[in-house]
N, C-alpha and C. Protein backbone atom coordinates (compact mmCIF):
# COMPACT_ATOMS: atom_id res chain seq x y z
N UNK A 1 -26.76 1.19 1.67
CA UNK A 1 -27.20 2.02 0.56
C UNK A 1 -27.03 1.20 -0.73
N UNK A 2 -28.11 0.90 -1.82
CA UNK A 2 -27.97 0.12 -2.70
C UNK A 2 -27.21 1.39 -3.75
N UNK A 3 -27.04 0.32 -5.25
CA UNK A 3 -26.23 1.30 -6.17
C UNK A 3 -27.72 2.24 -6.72
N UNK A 4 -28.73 1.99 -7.04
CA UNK A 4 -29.56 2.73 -7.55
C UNK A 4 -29.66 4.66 -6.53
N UNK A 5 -29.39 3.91 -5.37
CA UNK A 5 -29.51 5.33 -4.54
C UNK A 5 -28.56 6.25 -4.93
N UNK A 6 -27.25 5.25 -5.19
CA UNK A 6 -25.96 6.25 -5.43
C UNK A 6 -25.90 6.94 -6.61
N UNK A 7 -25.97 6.04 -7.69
CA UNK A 7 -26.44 6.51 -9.45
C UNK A 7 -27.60 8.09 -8.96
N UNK A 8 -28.50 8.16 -7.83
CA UNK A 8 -29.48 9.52 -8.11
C UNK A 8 -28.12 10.54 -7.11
N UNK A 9 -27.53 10.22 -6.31
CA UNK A 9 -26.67 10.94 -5.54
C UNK A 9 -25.49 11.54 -6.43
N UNK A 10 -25.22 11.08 -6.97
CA UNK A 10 -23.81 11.06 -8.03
C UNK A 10 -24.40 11.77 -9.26
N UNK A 11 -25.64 11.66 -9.51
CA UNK A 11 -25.86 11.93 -10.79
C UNK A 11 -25.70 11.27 -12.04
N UNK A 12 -25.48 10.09 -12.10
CA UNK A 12 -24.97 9.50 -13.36
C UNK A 12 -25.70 8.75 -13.58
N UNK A 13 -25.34 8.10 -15.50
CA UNK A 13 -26.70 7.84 -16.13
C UNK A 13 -26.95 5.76 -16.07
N UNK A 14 -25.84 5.50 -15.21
CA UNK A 14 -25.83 3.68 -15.52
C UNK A 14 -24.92 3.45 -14.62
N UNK A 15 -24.59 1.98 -14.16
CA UNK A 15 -23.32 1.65 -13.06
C UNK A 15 -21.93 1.54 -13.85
N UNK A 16 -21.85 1.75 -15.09
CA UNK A 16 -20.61 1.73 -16.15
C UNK A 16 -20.08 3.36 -15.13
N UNK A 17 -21.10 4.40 -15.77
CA UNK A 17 -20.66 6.02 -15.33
C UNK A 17 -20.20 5.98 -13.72
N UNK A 18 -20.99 5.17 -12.89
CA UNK A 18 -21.01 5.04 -11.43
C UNK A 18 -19.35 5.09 -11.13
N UNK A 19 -18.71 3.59 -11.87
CA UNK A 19 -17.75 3.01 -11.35
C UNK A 19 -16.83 4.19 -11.71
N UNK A 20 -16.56 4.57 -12.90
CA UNK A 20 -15.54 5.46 -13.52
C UNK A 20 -16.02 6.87 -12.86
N UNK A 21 -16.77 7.18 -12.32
CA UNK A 21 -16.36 8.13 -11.63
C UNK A 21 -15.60 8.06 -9.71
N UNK A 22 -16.27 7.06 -9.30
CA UNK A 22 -15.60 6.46 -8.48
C UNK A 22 -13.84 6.31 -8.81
N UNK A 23 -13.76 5.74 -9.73
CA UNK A 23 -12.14 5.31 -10.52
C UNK A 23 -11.76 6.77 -10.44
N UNK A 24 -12.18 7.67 -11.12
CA UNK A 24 -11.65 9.05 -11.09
C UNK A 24 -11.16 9.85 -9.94
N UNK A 25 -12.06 9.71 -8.87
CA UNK A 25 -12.02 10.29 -7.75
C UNK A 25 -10.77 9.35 -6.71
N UNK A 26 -11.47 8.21 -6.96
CA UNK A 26 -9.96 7.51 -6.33
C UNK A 26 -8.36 7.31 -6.90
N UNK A 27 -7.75 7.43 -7.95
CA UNK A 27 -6.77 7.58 -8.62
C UNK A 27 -6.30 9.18 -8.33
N UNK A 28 -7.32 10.30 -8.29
CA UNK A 28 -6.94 11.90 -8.21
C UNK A 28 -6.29 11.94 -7.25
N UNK A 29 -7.31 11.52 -6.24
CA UNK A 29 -6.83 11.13 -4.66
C UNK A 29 -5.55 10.62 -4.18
N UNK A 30 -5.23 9.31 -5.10
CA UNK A 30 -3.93 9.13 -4.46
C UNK A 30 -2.79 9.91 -5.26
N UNK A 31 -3.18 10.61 -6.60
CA UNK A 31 -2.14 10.78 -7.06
C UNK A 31 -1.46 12.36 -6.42
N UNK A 32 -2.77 13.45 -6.18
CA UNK A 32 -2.39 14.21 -5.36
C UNK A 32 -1.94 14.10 -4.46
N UNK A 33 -1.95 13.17 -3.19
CA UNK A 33 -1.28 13.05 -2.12
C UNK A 33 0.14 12.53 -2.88
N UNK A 34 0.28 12.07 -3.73
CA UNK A 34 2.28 11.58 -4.26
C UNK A 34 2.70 12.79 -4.61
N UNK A 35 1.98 13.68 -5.69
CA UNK A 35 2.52 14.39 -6.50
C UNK A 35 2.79 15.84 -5.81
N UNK A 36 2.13 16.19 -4.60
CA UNK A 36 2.22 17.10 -3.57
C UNK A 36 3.17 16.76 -2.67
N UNK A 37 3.79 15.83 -2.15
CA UNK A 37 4.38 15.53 -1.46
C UNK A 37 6.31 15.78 -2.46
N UNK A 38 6.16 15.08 -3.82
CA UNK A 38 7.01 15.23 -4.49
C UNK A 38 7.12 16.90 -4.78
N UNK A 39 6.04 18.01 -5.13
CA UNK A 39 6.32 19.34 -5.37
C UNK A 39 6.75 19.96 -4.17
N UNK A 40 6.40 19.58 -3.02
CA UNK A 40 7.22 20.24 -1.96
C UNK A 40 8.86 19.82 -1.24
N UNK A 41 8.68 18.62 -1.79
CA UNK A 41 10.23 18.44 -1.56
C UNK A 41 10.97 18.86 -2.77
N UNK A 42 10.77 19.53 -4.11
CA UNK A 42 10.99 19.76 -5.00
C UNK A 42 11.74 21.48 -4.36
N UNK A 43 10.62 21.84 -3.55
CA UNK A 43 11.07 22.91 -3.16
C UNK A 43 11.52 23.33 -1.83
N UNK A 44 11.90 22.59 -1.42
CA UNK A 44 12.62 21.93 -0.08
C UNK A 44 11.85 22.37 1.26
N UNK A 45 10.71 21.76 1.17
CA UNK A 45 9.87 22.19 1.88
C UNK A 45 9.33 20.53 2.87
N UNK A 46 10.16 20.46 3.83
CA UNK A 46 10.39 19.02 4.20
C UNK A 46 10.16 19.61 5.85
N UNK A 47 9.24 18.37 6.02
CA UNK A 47 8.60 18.10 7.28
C UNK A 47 9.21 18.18 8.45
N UNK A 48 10.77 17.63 8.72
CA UNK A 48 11.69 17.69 9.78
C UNK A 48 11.98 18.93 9.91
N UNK A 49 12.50 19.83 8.61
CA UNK A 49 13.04 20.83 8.89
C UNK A 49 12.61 22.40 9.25
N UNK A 50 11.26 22.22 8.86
CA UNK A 50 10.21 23.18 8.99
C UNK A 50 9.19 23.10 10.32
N UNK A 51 9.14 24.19 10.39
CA UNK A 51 7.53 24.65 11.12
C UNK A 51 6.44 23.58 11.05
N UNK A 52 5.94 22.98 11.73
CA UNK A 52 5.13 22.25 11.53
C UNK A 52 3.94 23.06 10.96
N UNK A 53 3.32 24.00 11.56
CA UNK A 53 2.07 24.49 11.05
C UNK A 53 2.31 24.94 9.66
N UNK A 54 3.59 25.50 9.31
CA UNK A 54 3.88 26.53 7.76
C UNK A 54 3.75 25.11 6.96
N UNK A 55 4.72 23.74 7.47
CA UNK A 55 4.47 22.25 6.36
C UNK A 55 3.26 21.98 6.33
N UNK A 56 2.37 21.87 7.42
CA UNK A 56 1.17 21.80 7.15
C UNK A 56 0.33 22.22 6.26
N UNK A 57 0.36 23.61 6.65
CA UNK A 57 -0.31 24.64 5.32
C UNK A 57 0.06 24.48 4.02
N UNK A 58 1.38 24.55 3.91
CA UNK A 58 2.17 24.38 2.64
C UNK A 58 1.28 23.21 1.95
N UNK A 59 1.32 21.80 2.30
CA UNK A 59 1.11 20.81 2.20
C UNK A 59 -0.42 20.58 1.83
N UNK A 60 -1.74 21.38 2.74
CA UNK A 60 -3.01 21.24 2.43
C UNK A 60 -3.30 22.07 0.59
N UNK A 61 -2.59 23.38 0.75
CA UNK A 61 -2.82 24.27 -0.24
C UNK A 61 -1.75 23.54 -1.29
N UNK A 62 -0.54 22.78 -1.70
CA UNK A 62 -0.60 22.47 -2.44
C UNK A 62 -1.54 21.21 -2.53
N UNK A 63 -1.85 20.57 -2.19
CA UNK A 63 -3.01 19.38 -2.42
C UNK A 63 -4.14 19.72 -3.16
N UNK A 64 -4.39 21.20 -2.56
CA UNK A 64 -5.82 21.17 -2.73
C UNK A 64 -5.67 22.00 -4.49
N UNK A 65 -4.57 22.59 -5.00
CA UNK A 65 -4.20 22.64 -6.02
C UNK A 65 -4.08 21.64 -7.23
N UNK A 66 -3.30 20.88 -6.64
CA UNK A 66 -2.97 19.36 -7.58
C UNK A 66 -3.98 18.85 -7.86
N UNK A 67 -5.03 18.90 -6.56
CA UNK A 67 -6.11 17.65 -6.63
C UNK A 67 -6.88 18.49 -7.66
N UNK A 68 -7.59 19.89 -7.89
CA UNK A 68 -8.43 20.21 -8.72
C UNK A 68 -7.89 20.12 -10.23
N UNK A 69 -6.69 20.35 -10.40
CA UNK A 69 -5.80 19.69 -11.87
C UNK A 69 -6.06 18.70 -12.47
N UNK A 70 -5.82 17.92 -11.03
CA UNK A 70 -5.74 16.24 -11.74
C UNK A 70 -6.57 16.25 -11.95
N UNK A 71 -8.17 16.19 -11.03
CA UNK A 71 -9.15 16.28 -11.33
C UNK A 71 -9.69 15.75 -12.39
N UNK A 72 -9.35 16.94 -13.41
CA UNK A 72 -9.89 17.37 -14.52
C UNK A 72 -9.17 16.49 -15.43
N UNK A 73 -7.79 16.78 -15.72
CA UNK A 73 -6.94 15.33 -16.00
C UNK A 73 -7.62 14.24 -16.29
N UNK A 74 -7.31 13.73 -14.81
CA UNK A 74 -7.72 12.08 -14.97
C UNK A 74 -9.11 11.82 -15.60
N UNK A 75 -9.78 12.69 -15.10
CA UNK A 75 -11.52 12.61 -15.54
C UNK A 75 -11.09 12.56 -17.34
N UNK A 76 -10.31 13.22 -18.28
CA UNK A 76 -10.64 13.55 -19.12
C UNK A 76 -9.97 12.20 -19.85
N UNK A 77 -9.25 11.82 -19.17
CA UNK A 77 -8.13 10.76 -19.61
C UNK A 77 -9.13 9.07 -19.60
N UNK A 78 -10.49 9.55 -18.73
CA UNK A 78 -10.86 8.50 -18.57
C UNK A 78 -12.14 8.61 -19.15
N UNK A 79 -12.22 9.67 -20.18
CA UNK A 79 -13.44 9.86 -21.20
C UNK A 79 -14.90 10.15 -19.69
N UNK A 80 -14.64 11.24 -18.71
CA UNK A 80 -15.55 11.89 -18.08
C UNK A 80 -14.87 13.11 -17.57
N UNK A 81 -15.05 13.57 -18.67
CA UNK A 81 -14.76 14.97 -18.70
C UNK A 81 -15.53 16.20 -18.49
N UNK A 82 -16.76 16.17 -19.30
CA UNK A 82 -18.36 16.81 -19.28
C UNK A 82 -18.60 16.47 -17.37
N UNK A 83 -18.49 15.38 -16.88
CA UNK A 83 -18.98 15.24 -16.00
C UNK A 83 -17.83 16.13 -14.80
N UNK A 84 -17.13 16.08 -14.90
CA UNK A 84 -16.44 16.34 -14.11
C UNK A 84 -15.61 17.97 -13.90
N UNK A 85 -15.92 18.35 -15.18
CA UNK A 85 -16.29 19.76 -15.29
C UNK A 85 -17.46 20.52 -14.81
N UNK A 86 -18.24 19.96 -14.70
CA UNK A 86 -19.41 20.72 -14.44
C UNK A 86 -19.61 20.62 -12.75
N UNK A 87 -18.95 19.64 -12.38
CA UNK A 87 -18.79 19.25 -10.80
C UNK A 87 -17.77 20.33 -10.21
N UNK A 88 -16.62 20.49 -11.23
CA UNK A 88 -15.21 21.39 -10.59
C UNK A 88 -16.03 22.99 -11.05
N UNK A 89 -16.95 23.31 -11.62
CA UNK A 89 -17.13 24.77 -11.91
C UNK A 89 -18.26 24.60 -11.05
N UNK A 90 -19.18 23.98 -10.31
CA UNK A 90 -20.24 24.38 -9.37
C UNK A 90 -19.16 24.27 -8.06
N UNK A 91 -18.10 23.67 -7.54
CA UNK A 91 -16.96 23.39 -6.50
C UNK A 91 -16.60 25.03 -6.35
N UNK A 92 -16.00 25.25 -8.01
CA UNK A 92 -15.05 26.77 -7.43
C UNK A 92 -16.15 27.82 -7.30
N UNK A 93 -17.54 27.50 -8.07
CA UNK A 93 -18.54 28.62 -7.39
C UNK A 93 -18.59 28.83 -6.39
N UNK A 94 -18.53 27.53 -5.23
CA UNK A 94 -18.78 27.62 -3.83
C UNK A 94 -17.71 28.58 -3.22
N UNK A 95 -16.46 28.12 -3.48
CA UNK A 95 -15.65 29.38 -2.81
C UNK A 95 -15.21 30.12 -3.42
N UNK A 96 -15.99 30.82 -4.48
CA UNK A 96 -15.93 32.36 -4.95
C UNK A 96 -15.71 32.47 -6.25
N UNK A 97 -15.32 31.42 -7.12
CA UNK A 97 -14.60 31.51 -7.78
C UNK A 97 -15.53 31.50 -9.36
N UNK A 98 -15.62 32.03 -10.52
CA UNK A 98 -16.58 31.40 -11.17
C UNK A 98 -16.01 31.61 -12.40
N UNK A 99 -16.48 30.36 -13.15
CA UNK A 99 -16.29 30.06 -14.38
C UNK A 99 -17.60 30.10 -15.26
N UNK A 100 -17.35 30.75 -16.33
CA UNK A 100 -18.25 30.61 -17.65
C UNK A 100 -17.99 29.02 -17.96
């Protein structure tokens, strides 16, 4: 797949926007998997000592929390903010959720 295909897939207006949203999505990514891992041991919610399926769950639903935060965060921190808003309010449309 060349970059021109991806720039119409992604939506963005040049390979400057391409990369930094790429950058965005990969930094959210790892930082939710640290920062989820740190809020549940925060609340002593640790892998040995638990239920595997309840750590599990625990573990997807806070992720999937952090990650839409940071999201927005990092995007904004990295001057794509517009873009990345408009991506997280068509996201929470999908499962129910809607924002003006």
């Amino acid at each position: 797949m060349n970059l021109e295909k991806l720039k119409k897939i992604f939506k963005v207006n040049n390979f400057l926007q391409l990369f930094m949203v790429f950058l965005v999505f990969g930094i959210t990514g790892s930082l939710a998997l640290v920062l989820s891992d740190v809020i549940l041991f925060f609340f002593n919610i640790i892998n040995e000592e638990m239920n595997f399926w309840f750590y599990f769950l625990m573990r997807v639903l806070v992720m999937f929390i952090v990650y839409q935060i940071l999201l927005i965060v990092v995007a904004t921190i990295l001057g794509e903010f517009k873009y990345f808003w408009e991506f997280e309010k068509k996201f929470l449309k999908r499962i129910g959720i809607k924002i003006k």
